[in-house]
Protein backbone atom coordinates (compact mmCIF):
# COMPACT_ATOMS: atom_id res chain seq x y z
CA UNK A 1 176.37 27.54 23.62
CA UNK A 2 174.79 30.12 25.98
CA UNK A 3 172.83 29.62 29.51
CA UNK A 4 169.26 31.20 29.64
CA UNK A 5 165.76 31.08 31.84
CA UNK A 6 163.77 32.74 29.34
CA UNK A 7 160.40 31.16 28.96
CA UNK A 8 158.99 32.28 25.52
CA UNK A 9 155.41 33.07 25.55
CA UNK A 10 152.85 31.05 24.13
CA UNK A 11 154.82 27.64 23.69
CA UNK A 12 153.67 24.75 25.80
CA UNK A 13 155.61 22.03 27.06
CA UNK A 14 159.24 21.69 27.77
CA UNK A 15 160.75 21.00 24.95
CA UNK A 16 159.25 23.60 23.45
CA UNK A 17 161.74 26.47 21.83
CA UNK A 18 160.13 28.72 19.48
CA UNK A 19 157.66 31.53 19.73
CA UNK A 20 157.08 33.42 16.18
CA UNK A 21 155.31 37.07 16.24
CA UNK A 22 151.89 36.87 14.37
CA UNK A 23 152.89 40.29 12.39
CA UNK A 24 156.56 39.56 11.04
CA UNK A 25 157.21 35.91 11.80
CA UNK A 26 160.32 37.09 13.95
CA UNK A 27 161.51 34.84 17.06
CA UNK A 28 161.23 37.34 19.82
CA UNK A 29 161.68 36.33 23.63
CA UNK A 30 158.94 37.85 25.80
CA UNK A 31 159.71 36.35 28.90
CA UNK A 32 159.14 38.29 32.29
CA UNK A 33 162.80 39.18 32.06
CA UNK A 34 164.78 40.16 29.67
CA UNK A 35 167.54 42.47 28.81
CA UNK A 36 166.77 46.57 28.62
CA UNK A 37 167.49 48.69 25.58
CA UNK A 38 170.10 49.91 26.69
CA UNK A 39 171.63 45.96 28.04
CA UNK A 40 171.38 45.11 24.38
CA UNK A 41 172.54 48.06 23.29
CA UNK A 42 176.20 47.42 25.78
CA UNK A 43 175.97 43.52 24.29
CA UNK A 44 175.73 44.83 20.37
CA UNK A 45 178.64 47.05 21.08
CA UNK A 46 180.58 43.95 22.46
CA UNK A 47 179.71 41.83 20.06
CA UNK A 48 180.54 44.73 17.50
CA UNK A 49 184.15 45.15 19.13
CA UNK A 50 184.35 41.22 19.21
CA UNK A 51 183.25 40.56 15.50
CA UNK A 52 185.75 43.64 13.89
CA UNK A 53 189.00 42.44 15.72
CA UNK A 54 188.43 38.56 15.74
CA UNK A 55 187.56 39.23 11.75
CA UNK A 56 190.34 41.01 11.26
CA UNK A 57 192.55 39.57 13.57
CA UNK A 58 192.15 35.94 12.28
CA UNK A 59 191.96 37.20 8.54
CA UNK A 60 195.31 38.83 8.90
CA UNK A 61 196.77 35.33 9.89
CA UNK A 62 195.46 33.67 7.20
CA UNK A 63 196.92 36.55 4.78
CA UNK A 64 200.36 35.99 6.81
CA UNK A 65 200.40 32.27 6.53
CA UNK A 66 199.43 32.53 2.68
CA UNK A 67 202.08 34.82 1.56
CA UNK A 68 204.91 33.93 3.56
CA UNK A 69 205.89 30.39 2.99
CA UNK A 70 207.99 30.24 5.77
CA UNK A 71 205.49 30.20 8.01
CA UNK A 72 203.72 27.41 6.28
CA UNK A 73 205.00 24.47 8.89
CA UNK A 74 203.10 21.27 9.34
CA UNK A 75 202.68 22.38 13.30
CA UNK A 76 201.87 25.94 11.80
CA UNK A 77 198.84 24.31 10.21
CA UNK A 78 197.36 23.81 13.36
CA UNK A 79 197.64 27.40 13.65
CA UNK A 80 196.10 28.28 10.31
CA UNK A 81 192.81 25.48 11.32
CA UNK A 82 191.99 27.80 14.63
CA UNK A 83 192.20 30.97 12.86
CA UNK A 84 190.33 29.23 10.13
CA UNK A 85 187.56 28.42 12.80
CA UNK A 86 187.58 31.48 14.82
CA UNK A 87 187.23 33.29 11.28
CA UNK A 88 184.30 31.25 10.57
CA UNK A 89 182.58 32.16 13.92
CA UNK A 90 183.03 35.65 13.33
CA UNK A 91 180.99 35.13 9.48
CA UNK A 92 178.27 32.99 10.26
CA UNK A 93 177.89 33.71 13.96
CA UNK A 94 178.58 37.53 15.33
CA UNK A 95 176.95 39.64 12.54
CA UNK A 96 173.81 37.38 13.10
CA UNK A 97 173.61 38.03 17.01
CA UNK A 98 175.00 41.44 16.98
CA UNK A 99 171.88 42.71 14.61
CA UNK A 100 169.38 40.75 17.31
CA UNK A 101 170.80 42.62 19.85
CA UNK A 102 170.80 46.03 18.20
CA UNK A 103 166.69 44.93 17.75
CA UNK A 104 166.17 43.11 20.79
CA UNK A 105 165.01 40.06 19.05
CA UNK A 106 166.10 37.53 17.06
CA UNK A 107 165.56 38.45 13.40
CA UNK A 108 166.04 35.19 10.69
CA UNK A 109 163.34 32.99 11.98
CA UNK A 110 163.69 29.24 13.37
CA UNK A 111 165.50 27.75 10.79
CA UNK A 112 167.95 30.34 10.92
CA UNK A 113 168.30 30.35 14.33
CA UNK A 114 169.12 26.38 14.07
CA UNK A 115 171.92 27.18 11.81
CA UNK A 116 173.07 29.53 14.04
CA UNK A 117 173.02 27.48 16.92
CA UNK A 118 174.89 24.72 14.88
CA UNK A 119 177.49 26.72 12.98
CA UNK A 120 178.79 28.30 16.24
CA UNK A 121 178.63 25.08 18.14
CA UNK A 122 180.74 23.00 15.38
CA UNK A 123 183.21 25.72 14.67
CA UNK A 124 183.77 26.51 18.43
CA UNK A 125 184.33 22.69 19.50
CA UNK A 126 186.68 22.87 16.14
CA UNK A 127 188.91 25.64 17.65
CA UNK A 128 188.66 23.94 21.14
CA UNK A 129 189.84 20.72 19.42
CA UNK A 130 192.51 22.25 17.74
CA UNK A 131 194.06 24.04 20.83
CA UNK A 132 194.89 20.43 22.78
CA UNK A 133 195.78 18.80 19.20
CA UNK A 134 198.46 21.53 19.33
CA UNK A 135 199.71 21.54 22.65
CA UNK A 136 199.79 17.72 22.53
CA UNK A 137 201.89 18.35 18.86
CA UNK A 138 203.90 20.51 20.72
CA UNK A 139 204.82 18.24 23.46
CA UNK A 140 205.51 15.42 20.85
CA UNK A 141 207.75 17.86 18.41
CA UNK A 142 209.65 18.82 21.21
CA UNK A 143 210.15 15.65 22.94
CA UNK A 144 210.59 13.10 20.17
CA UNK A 145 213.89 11.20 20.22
CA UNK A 146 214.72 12.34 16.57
CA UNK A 147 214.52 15.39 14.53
CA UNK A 148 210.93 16.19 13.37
CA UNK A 149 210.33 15.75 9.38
CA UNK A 150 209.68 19.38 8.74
CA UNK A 151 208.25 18.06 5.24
CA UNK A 152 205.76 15.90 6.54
CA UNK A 153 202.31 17.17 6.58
CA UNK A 154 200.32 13.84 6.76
CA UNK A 155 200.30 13.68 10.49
CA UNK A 156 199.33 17.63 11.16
CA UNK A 157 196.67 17.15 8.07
CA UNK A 158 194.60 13.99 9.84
CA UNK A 159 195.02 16.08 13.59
CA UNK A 160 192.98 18.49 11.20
CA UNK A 161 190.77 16.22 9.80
CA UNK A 162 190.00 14.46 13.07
CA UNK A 163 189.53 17.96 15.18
CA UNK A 164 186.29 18.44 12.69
CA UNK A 165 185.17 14.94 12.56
CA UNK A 166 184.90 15.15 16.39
CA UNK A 167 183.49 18.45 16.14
CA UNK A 168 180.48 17.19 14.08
CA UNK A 169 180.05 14.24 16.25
CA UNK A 170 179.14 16.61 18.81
CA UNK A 171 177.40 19.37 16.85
CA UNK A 172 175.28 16.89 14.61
CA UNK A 173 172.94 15.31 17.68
CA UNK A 174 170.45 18.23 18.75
CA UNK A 175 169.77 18.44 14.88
CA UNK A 176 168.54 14.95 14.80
CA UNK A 177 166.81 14.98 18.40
CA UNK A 178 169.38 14.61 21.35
CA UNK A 179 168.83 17.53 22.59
CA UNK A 180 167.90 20.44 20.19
CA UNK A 181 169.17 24.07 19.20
CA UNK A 182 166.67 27.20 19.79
CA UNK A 183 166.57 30.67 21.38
CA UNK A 184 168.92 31.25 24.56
CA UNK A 185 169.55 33.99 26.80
CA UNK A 186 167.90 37.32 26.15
CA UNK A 187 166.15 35.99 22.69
CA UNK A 188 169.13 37.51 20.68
CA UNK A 189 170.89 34.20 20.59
CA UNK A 190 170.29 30.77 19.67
CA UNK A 191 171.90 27.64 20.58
CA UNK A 192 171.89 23.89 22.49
CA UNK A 193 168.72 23.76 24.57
CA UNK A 194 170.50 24.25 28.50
CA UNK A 195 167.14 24.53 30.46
CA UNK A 196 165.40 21.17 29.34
CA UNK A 197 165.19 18.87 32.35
CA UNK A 198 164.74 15.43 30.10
CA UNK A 199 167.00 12.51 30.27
CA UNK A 200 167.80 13.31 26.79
CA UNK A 201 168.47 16.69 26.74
CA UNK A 202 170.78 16.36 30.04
CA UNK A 203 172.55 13.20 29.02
CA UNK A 204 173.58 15.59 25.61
CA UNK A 205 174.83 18.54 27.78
CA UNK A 206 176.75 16.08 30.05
CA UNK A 207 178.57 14.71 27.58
CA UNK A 208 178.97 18.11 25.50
CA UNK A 209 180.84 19.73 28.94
CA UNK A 210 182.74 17.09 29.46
CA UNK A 211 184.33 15.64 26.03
CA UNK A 212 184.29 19.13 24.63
CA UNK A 213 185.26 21.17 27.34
CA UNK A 214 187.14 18.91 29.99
CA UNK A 215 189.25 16.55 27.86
CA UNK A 216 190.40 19.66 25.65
CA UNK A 217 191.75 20.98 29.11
CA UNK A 218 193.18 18.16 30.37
CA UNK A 219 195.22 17.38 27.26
CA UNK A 220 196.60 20.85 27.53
CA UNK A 221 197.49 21.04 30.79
CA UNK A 222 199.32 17.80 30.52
CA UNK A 223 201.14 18.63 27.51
CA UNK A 224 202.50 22.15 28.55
CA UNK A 225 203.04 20.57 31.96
CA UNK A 226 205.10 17.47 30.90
CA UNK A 227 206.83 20.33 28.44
CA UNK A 228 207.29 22.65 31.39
CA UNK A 229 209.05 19.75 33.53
CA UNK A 230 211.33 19.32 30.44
CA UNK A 231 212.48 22.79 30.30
CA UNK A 232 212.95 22.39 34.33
CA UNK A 233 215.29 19.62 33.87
CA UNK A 234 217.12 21.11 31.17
CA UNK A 235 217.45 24.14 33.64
CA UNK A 236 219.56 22.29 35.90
CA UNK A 237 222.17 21.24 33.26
CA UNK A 238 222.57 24.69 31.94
CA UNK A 239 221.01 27.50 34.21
CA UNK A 240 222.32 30.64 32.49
CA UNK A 241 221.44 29.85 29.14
CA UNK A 242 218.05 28.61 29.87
CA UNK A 243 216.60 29.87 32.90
CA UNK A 244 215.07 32.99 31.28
CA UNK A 245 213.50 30.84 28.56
CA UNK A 246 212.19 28.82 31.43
CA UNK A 247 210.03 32.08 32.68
CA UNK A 248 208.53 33.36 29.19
CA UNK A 249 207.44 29.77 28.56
CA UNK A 250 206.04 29.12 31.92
CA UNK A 251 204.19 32.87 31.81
CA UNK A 252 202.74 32.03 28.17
CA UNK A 253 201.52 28.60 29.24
CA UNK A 254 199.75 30.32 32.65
CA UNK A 255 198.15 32.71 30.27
CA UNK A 256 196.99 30.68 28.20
CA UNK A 257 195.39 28.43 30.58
CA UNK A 258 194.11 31.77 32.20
CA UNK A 259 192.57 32.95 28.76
CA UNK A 260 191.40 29.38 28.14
CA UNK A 261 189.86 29.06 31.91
CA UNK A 262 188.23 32.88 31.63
CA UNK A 263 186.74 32.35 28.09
CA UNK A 264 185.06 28.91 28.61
CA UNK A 265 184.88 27.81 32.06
CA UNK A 266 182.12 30.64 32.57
CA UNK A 267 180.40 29.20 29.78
CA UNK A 268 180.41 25.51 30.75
CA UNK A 269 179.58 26.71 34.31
CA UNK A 270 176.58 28.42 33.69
CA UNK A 271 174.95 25.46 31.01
CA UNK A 272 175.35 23.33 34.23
CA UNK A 273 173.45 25.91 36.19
CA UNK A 274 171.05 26.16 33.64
CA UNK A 275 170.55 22.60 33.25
CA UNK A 276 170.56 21.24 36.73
CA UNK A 277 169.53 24.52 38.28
CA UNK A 278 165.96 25.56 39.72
CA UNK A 279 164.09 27.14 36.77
CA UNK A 280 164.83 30.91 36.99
CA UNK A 281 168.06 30.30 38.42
CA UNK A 282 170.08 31.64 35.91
CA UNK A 283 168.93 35.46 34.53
CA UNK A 284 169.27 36.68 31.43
CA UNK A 285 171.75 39.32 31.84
CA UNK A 286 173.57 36.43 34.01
CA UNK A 287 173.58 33.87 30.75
CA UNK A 288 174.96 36.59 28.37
CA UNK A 289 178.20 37.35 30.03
CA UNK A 290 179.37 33.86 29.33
CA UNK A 291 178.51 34.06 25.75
CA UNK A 292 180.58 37.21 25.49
CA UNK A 293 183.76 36.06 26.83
CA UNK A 294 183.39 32.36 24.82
CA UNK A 295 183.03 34.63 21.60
CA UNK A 296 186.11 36.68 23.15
CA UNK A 297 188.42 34.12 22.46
CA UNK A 298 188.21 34.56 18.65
CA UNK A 299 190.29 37.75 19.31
CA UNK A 300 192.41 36.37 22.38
CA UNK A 301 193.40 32.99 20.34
CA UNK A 302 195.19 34.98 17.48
CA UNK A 303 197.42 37.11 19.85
CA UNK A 304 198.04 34.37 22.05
CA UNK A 305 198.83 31.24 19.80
CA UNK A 306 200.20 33.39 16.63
CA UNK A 307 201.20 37.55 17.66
CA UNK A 308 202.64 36.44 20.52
CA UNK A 309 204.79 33.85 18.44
CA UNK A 310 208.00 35.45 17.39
CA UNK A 311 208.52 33.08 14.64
CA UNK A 312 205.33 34.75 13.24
CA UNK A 313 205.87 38.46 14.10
CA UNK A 314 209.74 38.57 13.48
CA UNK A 315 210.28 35.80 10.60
CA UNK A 316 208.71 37.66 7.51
CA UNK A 317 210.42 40.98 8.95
CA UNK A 318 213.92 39.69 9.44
CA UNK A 319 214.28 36.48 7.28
CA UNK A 320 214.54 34.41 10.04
CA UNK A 321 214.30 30.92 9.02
CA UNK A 322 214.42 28.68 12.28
CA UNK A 323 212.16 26.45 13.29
CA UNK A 324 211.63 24.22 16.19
CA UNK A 325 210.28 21.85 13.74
CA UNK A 326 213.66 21.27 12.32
CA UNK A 327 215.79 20.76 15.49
CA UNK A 328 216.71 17.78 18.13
CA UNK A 329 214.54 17.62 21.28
CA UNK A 330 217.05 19.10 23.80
CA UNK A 331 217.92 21.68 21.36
CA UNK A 332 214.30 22.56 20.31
CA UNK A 333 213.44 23.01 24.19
CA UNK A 334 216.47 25.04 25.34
CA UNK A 335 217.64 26.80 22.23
CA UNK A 336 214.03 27.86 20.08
CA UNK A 337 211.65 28.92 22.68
CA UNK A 338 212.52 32.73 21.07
CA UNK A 339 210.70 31.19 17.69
CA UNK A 340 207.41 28.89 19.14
CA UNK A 341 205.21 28.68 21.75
């Protein structure tokens, strides 16, 4: 999902997304602005940076999860489903947009460039699903009134199984004609059709930003915040033991409603431009800094949600054993916040 005003030559009509080059059939944006060499040359090497270390990053916690058994947690699922989908967004979406960009067009034709679109709209909704399905799980784990069944997958496996059902919901439309996916930004991208000023294609993005991008946010602020005011009151029974926890749980929940905030909320801002915007409004070298930092958070989401989680990066090391998942609510809020997030 990336902003653009490019207006591809030789296509009539609003709704109109694809221009095709009479000598090689490739999509190429030749609007009367568009990135330089050397702009697409900076993105590639982005996108490069961006595709190695959220391939690798993600891959490694799948490898981590899969040998160590551990680690293998219903809540730790959760875990395993966003690296799953960041993993899958670094496969069938990076290499794709990091050759464009190296050409300066885009290179496998519509129907490729609908997959495109697609594949990184479902599997980024996916991971943006699965980050409030977690913090809500958190808040639950933490706060339920007995100990957690550290055996029971069922519940963590239909959170799962929901977070892509809604995905599709969302993804699905522009292929059968709410809206529609095409070529974006600088013509090295493809996605959900932002500039389109029909009734259709702005009732779509409407409810895209705000069921796919708002209600995620709102579930995870109010999780970590009702979690948060937990650990507060806890505080006052027992301030030496807990007040430390108190900070590294209140600094990892502001980050990662910073990282959230910086890789998405650029994103959904600049769609809205785009979409309710004058035409031109939004510039091509404008529209592709949002796409950058969305695609960012396929390397910030493993270091954040796993790296940073010392059950993770001390448990296979040490033969640590504890989990949150196993203890009472008071306990599991005071006493584990060295093992989960």
């Amino acid at each position: 999902m990336i902003v653009s005003n490019v207006s591809l030559s030789g296509c009539t009509g609003a709704d109109s997304a694809w221009c095709a080059s009479s000598a090689d059939g490739h999509l190429e944006a030749t609007s009367h602005a568009t990135l330089s060499p050397t702009g697409h040359l900076v993105v590639a090497v982005c996108l490069g940076f961006i595709g190695t270390f959220g391939f690798l990053n993600n891959l490694l916690v799948l490898v981590l999860f899969c040998r160590y058994k551990m680690l293998r947690s219903p809540i730790n699922l959760l875990l395993m489903n966003i690296s799953f989908s960041d993993l899958l967004v670094c496969v069938f979406g990076t290499p794709f947009s990091f050759a464009a960009s190296t050409q300066g067009r885009w290179l496998i034709g519509p129907a490729g460039c609908v997959w495109y679109g697609f594949a990184n709209t479902l599997f980024g909704i996916v991971s943006l699903i699965s980050l409030a399905v977690l913090s809500y799980e958190r808040y639950c784990t933490m706060m339920a009134p007995t100990e957690a069944d550290a055996t029971n997958y069922r519940k963590i496996g239909l959170g799962i199984g929901l977070s892509w059902a809604y995905s599709l919901v969302w993804a699905v439309p522009p292929l059968f004609g709410w809206s529609r996916y095409g070529p974006e930004g600088p013509g090295t991208t493809c996605s959900v059709n932002w500039t389109s000023k029909t009734a259709n294609n702005v009732s779509y993005i409407i409810c895209l930003f705000f069921f796919c991008l708002i209600v995620p946010f709102i579930v995870i602020v109010y999780s970590y915040g009702k979690l948060l005011h937990a650990i507060k009151q806890v505080s006052g029974i027992n301030t030496a033991v807990t007040r430390k926890r108190e900070h590294r749980v209140l600094v990892m929940v502001i980050t990662m409603v910073i990282c959230y905030l910086l890789c998405w909320l650029p994103y959904g801002v600049m769609a809205l431009l785009a979409t309710f915007g004058r035409p031109g409004l939004v510039t091509p070298e404008a529209s592709i800094i949002p796409s950058i930092l969305a695609k960012t958070s396929t390397v910030i989401n493993p270091i954040i949600y796993i790296f940073m989680n010392k059950q993770v990066s001390r448990g296979p090391a040490s033969g640590e054993r504890r989990s949150c998942d196993h203890l009472p609510p008071v306990k599991s809020v005071t006493e584990c916040q060295e093992n989960t997030h």
